[in-house]
PDB file of N, CA and C in Angstrom:
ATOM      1  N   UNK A   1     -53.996  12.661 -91.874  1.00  0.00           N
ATOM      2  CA  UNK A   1     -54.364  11.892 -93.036  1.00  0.00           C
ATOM      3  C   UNK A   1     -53.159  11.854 -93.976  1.00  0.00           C
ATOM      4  N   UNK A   2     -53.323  10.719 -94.853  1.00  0.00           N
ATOM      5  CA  UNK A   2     -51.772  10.605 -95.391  1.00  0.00           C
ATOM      6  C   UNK A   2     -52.428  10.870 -96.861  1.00  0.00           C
ATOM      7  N   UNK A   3     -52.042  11.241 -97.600  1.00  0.00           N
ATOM      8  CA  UNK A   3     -51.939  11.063 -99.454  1.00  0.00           C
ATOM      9  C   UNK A   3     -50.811  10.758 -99.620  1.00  0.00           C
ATOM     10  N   UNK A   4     -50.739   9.875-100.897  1.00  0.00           N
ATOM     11  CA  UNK A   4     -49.758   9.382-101.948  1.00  0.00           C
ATOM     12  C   UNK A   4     -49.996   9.371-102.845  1.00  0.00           C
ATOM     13  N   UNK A   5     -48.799   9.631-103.683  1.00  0.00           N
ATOM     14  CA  UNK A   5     -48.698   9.583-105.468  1.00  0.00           C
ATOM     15  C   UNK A   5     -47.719   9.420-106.457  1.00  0.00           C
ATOM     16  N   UNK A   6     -47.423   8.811-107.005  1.00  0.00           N
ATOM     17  CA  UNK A   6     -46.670   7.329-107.637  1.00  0.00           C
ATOM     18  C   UNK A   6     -45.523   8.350-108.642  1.00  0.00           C
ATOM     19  N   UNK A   7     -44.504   8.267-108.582  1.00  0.00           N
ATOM     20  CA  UNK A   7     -43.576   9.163-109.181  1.00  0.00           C
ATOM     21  C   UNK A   7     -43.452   8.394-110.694  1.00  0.00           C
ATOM     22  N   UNK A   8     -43.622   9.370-111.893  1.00  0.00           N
ATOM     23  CA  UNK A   8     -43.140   8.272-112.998  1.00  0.00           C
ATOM     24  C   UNK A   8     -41.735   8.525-113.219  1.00  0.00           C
ATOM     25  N   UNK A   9     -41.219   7.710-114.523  1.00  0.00           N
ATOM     26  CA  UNK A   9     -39.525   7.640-114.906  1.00  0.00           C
ATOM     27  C   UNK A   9     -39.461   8.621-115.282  1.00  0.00           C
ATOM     28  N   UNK A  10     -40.089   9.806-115.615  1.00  0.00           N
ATOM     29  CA  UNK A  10     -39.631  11.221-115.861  1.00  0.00           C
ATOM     30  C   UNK A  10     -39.873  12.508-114.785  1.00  0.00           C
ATOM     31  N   UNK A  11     -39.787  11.850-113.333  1.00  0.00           N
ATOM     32  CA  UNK A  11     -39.721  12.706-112.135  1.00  0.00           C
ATOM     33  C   UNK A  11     -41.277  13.463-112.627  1.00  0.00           C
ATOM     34  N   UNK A  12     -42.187  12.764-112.527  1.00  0.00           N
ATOM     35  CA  UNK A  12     -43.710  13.591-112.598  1.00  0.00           C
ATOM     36  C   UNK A  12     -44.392  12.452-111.876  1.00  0.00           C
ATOM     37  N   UNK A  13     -45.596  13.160-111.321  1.00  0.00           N
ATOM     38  CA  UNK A  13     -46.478  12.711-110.321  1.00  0.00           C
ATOM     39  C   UNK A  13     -47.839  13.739-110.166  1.00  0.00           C
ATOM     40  N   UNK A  14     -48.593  13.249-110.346  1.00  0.00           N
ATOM     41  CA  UNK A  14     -50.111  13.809-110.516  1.00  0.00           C
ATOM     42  C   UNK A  14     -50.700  14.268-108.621  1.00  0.00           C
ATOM     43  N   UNK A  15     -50.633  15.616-108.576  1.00  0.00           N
ATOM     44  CA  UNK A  15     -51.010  16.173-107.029  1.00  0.00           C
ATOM     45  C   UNK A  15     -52.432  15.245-106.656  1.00  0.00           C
ATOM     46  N   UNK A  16     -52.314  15.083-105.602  1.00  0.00           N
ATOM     47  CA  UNK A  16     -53.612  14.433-105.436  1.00  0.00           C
ATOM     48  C   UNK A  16     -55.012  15.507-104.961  1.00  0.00           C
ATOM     49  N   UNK A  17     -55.787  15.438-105.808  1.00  0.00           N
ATOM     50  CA  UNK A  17     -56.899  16.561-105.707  1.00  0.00           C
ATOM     51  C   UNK A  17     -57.359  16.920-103.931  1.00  0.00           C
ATOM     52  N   UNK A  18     -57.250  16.057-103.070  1.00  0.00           N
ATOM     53  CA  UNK A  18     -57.058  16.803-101.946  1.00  0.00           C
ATOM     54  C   UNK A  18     -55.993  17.855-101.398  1.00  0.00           C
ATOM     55  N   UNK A  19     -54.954  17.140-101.331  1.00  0.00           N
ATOM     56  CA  UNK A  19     -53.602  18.318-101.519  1.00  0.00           C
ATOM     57  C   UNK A  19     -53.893  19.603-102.507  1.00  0.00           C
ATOM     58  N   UNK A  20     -54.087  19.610-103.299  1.00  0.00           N
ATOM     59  CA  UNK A  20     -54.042  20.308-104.351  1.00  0.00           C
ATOM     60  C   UNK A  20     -55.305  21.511-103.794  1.00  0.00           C
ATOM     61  N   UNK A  21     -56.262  21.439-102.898  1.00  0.00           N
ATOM     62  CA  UNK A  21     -57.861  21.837-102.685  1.00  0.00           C
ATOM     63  C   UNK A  21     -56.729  22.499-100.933  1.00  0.00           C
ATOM     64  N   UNK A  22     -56.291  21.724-100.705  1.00  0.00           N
ATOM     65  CA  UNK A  22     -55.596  22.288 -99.240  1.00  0.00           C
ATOM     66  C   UNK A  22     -54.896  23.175 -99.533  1.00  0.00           C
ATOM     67  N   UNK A  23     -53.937  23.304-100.228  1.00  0.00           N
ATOM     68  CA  UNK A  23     -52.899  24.130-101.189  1.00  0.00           C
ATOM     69  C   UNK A  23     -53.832  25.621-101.639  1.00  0.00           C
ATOM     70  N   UNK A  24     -54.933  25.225-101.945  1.00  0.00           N
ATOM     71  CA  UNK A  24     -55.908  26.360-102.720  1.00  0.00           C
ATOM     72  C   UNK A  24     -55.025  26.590-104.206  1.00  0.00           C
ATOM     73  N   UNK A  25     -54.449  25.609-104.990  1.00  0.00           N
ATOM     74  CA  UNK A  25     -53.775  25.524-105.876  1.00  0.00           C
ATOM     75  C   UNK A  25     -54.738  25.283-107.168  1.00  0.00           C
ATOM     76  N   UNK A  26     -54.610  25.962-108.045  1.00  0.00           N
ATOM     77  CA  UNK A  26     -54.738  25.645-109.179  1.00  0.00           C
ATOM     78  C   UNK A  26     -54.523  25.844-110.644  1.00  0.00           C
ATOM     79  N   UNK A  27     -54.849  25.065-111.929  1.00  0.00           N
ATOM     80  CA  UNK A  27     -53.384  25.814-112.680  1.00  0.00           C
ATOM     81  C   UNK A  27     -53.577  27.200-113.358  1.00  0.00           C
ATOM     82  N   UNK A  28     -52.795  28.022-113.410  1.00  0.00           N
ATOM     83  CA  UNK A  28     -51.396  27.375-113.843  1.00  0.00           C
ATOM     84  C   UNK A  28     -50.604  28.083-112.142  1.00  0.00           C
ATOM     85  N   UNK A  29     -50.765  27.208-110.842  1.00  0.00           N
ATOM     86  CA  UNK A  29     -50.388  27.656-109.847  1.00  0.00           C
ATOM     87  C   UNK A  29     -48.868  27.028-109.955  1.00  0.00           C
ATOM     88  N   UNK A  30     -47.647  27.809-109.588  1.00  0.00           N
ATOM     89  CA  UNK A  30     -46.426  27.231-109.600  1.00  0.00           C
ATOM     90  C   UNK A  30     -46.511  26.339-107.951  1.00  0.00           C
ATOM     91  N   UNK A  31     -45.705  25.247-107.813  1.00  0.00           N
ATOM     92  CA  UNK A  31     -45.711  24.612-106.445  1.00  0.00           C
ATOM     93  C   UNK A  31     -44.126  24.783-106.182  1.00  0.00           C
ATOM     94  N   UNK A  32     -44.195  25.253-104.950  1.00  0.00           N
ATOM     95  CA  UNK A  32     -42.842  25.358-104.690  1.00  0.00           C
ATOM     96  C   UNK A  32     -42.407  24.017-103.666  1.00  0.00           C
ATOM     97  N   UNK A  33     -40.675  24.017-103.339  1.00  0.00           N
ATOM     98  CA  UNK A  33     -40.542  22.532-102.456  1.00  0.00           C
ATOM     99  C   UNK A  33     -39.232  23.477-101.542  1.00  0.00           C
ATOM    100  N   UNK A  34     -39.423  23.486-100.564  1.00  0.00           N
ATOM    101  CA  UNK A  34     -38.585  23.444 -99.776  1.00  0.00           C
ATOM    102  C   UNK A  34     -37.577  22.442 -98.381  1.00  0.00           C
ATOM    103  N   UNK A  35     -36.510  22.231 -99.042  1.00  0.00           N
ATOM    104  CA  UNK A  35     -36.680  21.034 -98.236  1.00  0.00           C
ATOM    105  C   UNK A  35     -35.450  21.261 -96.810  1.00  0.00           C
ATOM    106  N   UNK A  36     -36.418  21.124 -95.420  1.00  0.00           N
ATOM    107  CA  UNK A  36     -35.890  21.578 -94.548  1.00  0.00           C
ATOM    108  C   UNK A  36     -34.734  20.986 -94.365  1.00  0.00           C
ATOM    109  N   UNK A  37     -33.841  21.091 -92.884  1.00  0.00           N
ATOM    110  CA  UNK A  37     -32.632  20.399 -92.302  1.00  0.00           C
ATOM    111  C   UNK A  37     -32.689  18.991 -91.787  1.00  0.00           C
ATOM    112  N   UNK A  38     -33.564  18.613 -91.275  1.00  0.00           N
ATOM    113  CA  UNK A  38     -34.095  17.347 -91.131  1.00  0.00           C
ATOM    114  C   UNK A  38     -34.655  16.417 -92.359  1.00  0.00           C
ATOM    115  N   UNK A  39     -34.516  17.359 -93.948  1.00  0.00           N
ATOM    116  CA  UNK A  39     -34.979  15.956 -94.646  1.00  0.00           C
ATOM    117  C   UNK A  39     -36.363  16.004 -95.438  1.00  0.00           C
ATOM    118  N   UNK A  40     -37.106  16.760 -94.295  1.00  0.00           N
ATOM    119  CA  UNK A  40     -38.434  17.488 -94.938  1.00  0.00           C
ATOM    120  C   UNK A  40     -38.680  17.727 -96.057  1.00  0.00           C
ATOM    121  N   UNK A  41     -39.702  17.930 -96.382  1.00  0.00           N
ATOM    122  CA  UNK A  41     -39.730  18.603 -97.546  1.00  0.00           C
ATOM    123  C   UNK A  41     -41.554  19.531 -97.176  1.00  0.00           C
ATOM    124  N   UNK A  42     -41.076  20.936 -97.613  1.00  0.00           N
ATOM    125  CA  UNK A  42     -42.153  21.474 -97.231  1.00  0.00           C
ATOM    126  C   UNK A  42     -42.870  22.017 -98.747  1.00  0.00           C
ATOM    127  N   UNK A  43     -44.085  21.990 -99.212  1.00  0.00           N
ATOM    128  CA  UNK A  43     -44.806  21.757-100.134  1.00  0.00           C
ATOM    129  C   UNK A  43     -45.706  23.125 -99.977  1.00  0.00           C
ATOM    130  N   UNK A  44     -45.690  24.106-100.754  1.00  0.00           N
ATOM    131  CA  UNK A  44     -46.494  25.693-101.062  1.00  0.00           C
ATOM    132  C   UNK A  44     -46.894  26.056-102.211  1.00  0.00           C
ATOM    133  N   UNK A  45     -48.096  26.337-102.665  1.00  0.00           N
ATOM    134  CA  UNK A  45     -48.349  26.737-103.820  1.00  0.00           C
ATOM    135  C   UNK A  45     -48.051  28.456-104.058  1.00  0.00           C
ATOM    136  N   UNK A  46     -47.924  28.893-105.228  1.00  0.00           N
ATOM    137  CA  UNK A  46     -47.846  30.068-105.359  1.00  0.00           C
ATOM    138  C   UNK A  46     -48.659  30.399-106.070  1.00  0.00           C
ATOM    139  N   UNK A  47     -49.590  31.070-105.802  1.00  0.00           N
ATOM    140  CA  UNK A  47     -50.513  32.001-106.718  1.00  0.00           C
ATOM    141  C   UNK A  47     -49.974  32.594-108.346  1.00  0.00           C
ATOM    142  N   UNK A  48     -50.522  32.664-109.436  1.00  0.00           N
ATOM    143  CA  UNK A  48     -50.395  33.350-110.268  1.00  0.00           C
ATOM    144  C   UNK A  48     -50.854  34.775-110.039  1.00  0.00           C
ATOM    145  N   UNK A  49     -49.600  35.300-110.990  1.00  0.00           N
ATOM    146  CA  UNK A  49     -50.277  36.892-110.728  1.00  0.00           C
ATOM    147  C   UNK A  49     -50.652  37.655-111.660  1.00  0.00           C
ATOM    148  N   UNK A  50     -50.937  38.805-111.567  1.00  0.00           N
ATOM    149  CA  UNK A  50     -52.087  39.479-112.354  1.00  0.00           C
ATOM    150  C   UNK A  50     -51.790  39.638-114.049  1.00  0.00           C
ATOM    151  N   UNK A  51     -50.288  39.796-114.200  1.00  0.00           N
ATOM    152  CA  UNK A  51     -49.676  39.726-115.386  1.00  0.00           C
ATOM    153  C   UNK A  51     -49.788  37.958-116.147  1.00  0.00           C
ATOM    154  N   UNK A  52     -49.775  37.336-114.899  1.00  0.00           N
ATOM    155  CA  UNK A  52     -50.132  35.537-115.667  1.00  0.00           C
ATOM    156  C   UNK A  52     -51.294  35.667-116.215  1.00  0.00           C
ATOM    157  N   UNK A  53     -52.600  35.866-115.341  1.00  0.00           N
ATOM    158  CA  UNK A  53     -53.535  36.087-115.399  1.00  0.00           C
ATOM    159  C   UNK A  53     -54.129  37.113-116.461  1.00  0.00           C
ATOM    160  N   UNK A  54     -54.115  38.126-116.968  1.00  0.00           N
ATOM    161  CA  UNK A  54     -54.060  39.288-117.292  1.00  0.00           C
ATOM    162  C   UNK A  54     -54.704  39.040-119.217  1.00  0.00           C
ATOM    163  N   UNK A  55     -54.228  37.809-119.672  1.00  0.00           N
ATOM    164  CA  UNK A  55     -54.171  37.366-120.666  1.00  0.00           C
ATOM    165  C   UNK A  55     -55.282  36.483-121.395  1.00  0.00           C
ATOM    166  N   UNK A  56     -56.396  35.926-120.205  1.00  0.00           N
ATOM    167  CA  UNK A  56     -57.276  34.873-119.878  1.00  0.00           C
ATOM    168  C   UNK A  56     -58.854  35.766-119.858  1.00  0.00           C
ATOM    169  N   UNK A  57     -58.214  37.806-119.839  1.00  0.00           N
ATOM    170  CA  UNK A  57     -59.344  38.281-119.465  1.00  0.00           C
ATOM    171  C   UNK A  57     -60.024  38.315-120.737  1.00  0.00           C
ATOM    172  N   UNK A  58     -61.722  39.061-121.051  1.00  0.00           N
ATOM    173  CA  UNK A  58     -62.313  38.804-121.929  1.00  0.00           C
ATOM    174  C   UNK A  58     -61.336  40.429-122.739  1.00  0.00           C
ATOM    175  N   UNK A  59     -60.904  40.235-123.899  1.00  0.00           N
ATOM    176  CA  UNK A  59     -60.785  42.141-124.416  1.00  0.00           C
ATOM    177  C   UNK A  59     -61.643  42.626-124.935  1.00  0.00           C
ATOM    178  N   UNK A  60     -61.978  43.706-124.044  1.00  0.00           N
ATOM    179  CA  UNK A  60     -62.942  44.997-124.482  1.00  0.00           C
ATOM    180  C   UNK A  60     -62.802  45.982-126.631  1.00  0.00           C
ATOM    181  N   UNK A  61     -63.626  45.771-126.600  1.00  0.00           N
ATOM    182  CA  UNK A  61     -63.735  46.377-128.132  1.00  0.00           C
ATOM    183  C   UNK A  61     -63.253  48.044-128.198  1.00  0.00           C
ATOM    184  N   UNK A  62     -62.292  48.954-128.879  1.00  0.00           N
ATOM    185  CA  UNK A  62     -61.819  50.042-128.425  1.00  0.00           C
ATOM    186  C   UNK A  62     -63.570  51.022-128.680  1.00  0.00           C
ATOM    187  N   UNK A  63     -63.357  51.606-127.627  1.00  0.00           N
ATOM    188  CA  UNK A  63     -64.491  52.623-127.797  1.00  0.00           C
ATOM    189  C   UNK A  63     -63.966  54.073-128.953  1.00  0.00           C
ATOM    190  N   UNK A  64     -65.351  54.437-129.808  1.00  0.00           N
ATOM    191  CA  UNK A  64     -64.835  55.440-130.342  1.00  0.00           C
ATOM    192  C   UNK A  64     -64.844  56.914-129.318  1.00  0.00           C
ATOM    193  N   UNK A  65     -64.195  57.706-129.221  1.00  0.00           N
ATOM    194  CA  UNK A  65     -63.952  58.492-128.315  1.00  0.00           C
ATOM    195  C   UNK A  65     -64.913  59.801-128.874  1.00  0.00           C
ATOM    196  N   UNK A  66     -65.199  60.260-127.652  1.00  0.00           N
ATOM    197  CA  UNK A  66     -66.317  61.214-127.933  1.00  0.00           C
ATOM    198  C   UNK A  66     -66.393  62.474-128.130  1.00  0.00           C
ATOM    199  N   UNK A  67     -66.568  63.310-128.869  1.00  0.00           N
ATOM    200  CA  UNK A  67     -65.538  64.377-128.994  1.00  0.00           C
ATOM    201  C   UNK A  67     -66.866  65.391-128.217  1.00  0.00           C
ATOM    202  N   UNK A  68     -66.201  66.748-128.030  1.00  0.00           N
ATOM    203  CA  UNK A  68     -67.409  67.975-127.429  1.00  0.00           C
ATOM    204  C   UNK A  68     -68.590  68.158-127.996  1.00  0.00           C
ATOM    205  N   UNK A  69     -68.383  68.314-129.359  1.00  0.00           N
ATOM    206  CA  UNK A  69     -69.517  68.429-130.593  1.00  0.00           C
ATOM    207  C   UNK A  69     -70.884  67.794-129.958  1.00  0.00           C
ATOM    208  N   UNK A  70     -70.197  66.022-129.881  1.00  0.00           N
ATOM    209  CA  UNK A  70     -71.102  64.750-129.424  1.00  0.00           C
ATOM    210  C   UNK A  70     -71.885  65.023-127.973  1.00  0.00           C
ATOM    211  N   UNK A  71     -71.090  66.029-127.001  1.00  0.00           N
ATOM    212  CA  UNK A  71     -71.219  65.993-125.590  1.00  0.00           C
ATOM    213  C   UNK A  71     -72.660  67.299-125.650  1.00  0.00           C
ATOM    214  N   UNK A  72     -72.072  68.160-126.464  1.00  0.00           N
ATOM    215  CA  UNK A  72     -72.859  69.467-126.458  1.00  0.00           C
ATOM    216  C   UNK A  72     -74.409  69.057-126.853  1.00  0.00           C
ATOM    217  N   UNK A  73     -74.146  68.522-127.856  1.00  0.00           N
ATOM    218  CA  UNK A  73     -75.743  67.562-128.718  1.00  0.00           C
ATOM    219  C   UNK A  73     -76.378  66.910-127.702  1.00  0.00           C
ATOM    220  N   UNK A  74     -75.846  66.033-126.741  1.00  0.00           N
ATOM    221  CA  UNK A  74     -76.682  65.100-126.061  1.00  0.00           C
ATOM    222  C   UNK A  74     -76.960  65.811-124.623  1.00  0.00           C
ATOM    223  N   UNK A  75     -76.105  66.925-124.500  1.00  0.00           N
ATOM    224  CA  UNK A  75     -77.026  67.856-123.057  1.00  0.00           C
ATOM    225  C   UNK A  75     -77.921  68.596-123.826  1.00  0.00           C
ATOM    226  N   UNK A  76     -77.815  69.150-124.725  1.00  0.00           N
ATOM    227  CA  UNK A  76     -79.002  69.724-125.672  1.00  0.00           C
ATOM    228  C   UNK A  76     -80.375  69.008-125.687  1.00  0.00           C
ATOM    229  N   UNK A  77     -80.344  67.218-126.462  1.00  0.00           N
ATOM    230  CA  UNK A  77     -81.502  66.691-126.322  1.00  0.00           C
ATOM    231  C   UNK A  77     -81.644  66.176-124.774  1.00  0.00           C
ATOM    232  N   UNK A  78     -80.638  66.276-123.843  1.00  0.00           N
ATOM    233  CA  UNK A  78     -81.378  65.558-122.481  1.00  0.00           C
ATOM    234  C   UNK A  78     -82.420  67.059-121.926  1.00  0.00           C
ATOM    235  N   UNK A  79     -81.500  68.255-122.339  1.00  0.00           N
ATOM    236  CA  UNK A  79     -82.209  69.486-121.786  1.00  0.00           C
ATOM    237  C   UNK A  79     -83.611  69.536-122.324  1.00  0.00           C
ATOM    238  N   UNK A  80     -83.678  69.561-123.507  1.00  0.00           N
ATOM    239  CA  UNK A  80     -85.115  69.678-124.285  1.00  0.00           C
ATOM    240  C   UNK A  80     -86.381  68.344-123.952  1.00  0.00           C
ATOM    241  N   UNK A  81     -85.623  67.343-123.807  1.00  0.00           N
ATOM    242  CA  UNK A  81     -86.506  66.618-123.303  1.00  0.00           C
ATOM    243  C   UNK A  81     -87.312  66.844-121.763  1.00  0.00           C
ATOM    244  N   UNK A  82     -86.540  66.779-120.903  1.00  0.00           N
ATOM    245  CA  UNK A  82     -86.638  68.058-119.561  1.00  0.00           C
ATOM    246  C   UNK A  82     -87.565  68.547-119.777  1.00  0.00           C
ATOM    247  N   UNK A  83     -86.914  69.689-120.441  1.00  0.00           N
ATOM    248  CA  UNK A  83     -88.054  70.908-120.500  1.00  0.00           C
ATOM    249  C   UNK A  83     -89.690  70.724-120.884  1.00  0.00           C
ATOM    250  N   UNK A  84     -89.175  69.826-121.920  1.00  0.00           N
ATOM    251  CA  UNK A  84     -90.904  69.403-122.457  1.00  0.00           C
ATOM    252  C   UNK A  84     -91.313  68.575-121.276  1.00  0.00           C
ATOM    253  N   UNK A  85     -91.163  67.749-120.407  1.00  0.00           N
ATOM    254  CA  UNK A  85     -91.536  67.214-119.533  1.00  0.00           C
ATOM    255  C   UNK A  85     -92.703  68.277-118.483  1.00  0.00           C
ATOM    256  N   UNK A  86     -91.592  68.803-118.215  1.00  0.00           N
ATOM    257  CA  UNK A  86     -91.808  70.304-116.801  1.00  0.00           C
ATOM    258  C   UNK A  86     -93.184  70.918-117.517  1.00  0.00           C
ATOM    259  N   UNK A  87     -93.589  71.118-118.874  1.00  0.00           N
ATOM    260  CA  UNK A  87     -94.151  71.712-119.070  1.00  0.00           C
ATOM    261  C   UNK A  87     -95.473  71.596-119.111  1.00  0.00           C
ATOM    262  N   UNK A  88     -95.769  70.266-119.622  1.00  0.00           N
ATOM    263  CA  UNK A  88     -97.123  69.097-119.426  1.00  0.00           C
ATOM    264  C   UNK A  88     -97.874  69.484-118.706  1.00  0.00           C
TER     265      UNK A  88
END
């Protein structure tokens, strides 16, 4: 199957959404061109990576950090609750 796509006066040309779906390309995917000895030209997308990406994620709110005090208290009420359970 052939695709085509129309070069403008500033060397740009819109991928054609099949190519682009074959490629598994999408943005902000870099396209690379390699162009063989015969003239070719061979056409590869490159994945973005995790640092491109990295920026797009949702950011988490800082947690307040929990000190022993906090840790000791809440095995205390998980224990007592327990216990009153067992006892019923």
């Amino acid at each position: 199957m052939t695709y085509s796509s129309t070069l403008t006066s500033k060397n740009q040309t819109t991928l054609p959404k099949a190519i682009a779906l074959l490629l598994g390309a999408s943005p902000p995917a870099k396209l690379s061109y390699e162009v063989m000895d015969d003239g070719k030209v061979l056409l590869s997308a490159k994945s973005s990576t995790f640092k491109d990406l990295s920026d797009s994620f949702p950011k988490k709110k800082p947690v307040k950090p929990v000190t022993i005090e906090d840790m000791r208290k809440a095995v205390a009420t998980g224990a007592a609750k327990r216990f009153k359970k067992a006892v019923r």
